[in-house]
Protein backbone atom coordinates (compact mmCIF):
# COMPACT_ATOMS: atom_id res chain seq x y z
CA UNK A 1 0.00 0.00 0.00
CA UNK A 2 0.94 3.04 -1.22
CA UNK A 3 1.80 5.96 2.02
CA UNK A 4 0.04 8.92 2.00
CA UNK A 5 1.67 12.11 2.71
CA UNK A 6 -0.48 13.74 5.57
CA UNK A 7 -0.11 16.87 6.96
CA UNK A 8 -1.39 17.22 10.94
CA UNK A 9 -2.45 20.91 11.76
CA UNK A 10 -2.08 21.45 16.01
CA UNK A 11 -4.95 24.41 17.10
CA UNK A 12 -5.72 25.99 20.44
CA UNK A 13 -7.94 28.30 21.67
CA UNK A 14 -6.28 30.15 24.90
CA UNK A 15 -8.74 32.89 25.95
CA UNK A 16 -12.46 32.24 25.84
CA UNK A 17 -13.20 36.08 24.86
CA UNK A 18 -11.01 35.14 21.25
CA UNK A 19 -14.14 32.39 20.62
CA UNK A 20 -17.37 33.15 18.80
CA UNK A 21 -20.07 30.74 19.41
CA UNK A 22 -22.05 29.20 16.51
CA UNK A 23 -25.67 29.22 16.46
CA UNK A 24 -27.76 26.10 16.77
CA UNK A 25 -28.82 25.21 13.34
CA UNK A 26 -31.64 23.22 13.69
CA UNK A 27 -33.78 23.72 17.34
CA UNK A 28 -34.09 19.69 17.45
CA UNK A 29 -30.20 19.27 17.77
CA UNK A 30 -29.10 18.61 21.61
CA UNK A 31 -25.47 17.84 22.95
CA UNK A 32 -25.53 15.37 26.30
CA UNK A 33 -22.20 14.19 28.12
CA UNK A 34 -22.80 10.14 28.10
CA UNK A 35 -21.56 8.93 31.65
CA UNK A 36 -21.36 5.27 31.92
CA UNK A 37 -21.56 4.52 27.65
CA UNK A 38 -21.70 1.02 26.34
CA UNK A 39 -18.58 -0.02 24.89
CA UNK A 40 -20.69 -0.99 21.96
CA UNK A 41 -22.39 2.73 21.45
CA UNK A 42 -18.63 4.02 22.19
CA UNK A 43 -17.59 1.42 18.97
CA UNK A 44 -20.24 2.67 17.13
CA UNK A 45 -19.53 6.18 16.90
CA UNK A 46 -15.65 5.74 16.78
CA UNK A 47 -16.15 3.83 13.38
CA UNK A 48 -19.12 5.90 12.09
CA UNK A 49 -18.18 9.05 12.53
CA UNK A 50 -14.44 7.93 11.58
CA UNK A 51 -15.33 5.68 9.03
CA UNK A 52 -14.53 8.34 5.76
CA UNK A 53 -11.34 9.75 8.03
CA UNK A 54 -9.09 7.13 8.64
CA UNK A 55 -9.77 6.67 12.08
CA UNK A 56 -8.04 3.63 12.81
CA UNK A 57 -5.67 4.30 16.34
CA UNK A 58 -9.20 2.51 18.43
CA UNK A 59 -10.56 0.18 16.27
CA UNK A 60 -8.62 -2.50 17.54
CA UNK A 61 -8.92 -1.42 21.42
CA UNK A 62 -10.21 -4.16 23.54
CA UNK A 63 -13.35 -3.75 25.53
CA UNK A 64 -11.22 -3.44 28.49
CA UNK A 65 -9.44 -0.59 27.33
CA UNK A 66 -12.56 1.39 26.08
CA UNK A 67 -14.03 0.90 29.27
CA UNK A 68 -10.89 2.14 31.20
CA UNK A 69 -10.78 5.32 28.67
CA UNK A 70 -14.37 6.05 29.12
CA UNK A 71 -13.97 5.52 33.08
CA UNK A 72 -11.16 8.25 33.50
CA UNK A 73 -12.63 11.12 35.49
CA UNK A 74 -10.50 13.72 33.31
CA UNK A 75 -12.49 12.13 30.23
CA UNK A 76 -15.55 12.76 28.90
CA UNK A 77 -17.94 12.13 25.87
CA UNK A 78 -20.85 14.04 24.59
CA UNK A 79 -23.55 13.24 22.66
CA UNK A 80 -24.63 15.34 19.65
CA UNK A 81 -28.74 14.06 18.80
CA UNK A 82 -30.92 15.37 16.68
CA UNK A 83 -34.25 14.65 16.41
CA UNK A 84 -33.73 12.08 19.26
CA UNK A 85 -30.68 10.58 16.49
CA UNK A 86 -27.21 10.09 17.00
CA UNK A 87 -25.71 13.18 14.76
CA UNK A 88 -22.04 13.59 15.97
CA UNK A 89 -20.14 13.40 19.12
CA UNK A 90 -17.10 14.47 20.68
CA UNK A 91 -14.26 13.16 23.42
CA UNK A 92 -12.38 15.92 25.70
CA UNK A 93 -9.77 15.05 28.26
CA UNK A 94 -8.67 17.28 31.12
CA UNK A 95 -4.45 17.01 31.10
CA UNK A 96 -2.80 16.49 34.26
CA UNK A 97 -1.76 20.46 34.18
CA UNK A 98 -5.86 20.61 35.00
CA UNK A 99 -5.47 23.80 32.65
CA UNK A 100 -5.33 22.44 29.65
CA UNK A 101 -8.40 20.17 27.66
CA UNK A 102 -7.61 18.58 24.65
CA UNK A 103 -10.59 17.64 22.05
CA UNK A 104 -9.85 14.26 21.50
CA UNK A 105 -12.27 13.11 19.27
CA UNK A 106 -15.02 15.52 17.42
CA UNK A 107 -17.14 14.78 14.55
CA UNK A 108 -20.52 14.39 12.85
CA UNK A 109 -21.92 11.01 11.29
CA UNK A 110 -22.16 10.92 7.80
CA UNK A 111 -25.81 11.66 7.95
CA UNK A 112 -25.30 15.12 10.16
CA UNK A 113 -22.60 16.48 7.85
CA UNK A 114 -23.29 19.75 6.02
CA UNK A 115 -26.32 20.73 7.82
CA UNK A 116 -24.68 23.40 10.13
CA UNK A 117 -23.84 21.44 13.09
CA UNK A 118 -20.60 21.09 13.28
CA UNK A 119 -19.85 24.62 14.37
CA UNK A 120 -22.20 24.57 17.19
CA UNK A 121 -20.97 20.88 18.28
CA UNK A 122 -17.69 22.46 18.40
CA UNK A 123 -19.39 25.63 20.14
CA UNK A 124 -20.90 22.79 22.63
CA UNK A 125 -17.26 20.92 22.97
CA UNK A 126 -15.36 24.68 23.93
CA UNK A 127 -18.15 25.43 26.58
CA UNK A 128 -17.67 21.68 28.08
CA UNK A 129 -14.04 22.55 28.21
CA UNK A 130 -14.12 26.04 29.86
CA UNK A 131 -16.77 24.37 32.54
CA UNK A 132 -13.54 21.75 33.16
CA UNK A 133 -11.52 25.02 33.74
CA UNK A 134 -9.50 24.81 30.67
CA UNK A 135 -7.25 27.87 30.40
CA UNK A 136 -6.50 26.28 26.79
CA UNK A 137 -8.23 23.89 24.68
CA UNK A 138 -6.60 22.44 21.59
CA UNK A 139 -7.43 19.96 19.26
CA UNK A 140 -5.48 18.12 16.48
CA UNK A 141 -6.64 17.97 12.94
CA UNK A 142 -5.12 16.74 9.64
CA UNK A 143 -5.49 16.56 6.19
CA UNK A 144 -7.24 13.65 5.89
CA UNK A 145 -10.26 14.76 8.26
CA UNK A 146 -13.18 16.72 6.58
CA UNK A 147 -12.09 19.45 4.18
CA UNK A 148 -14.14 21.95 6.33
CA UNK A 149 -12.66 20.96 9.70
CA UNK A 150 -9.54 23.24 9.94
CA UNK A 151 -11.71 26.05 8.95
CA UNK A 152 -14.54 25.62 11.35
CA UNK A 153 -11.62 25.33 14.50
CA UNK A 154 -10.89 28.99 12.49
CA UNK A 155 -13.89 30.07 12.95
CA UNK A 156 -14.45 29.78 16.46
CA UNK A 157 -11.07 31.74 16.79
CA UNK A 158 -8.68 28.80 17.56
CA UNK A 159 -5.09 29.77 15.90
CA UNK A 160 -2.58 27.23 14.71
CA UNK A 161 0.07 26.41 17.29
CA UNK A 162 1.83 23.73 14.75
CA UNK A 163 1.65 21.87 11.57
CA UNK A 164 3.96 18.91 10.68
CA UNK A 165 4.05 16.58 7.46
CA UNK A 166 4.56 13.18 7.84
């Protein structure tokens, strides 16, 4: 197989008063943390939402080790739903600095793509990270995520810390 140059963009977001929140498109849409998620939902929207993105570091995690990630009290998961329908989700992670959050995971199933939400599911992930008391919240993206994803972290006023080839 063939390697794929890929080019990994690093973004934070260091002072809440730099972010602009994105409207709700769509008054159905809800974002829930998910305490105590089945492994299986957890597998579910790993390899859905990943599925078109190479997502492939969890995929082979055992049960044991989902559980364990998903049990970490500096971890959690949220829930984007709309219309009562899985639409998106995302993973934060307080670091042991307790200052900083990282956005782990973030991303809409195919079916919630292009409809608006991923700004405010990013709006939602930022204000689940300030209530951790983040003093910075950064996120990783790359070329091979969605072509709008560097550009909607732009939008809500994160600035690019790093970018690396490889």
């Amino acid at each position: 197989m063939p390697r794929v140059q890929v080019t990994r963009t690093h973004v934070e977001l260091a002072e809440r008063a730099a972010f602009p929140p994105a409207p709700r498109p769509d008054d159905r849409a809800r974002v829930e943390r998910v305490t105590g998620c089945p492994v299986s939902f957890f597998r579910y929207l790993y390899a859905e939402v990943g599925r078109g993105y190479f997502w492939l570091e969890r995929i082979h995690w055992s049960d044991e080790q989902v559980w364990a990630r998903l049990a970490d009290p500096a971890v959690s998961l949220s829930l984007l739903s709309v219309a009562g329908a899985p639409a998106g989700y995302f993973e934060l992670a307080r670091h042991d600095d307790a200052r900083t959050v990282e956005l782990v995971y973030f991303g809409l199933l195919p079916h919630g793509v292009g409809k608006g939400q991923g700004g405010a599911l990013l709006t939602a992930a930022v204000d689940q990270a300030w209530a951790m008391g983040a003093g910075r919240v950064y996120v990783n993206t790359c070329s091979l995520d969605h072509p709008n994803a560097l550009e909607n972290y732009r939008r809500r006023g994160f600035s690019v810390f790093e970018t690396r080839d490889r």
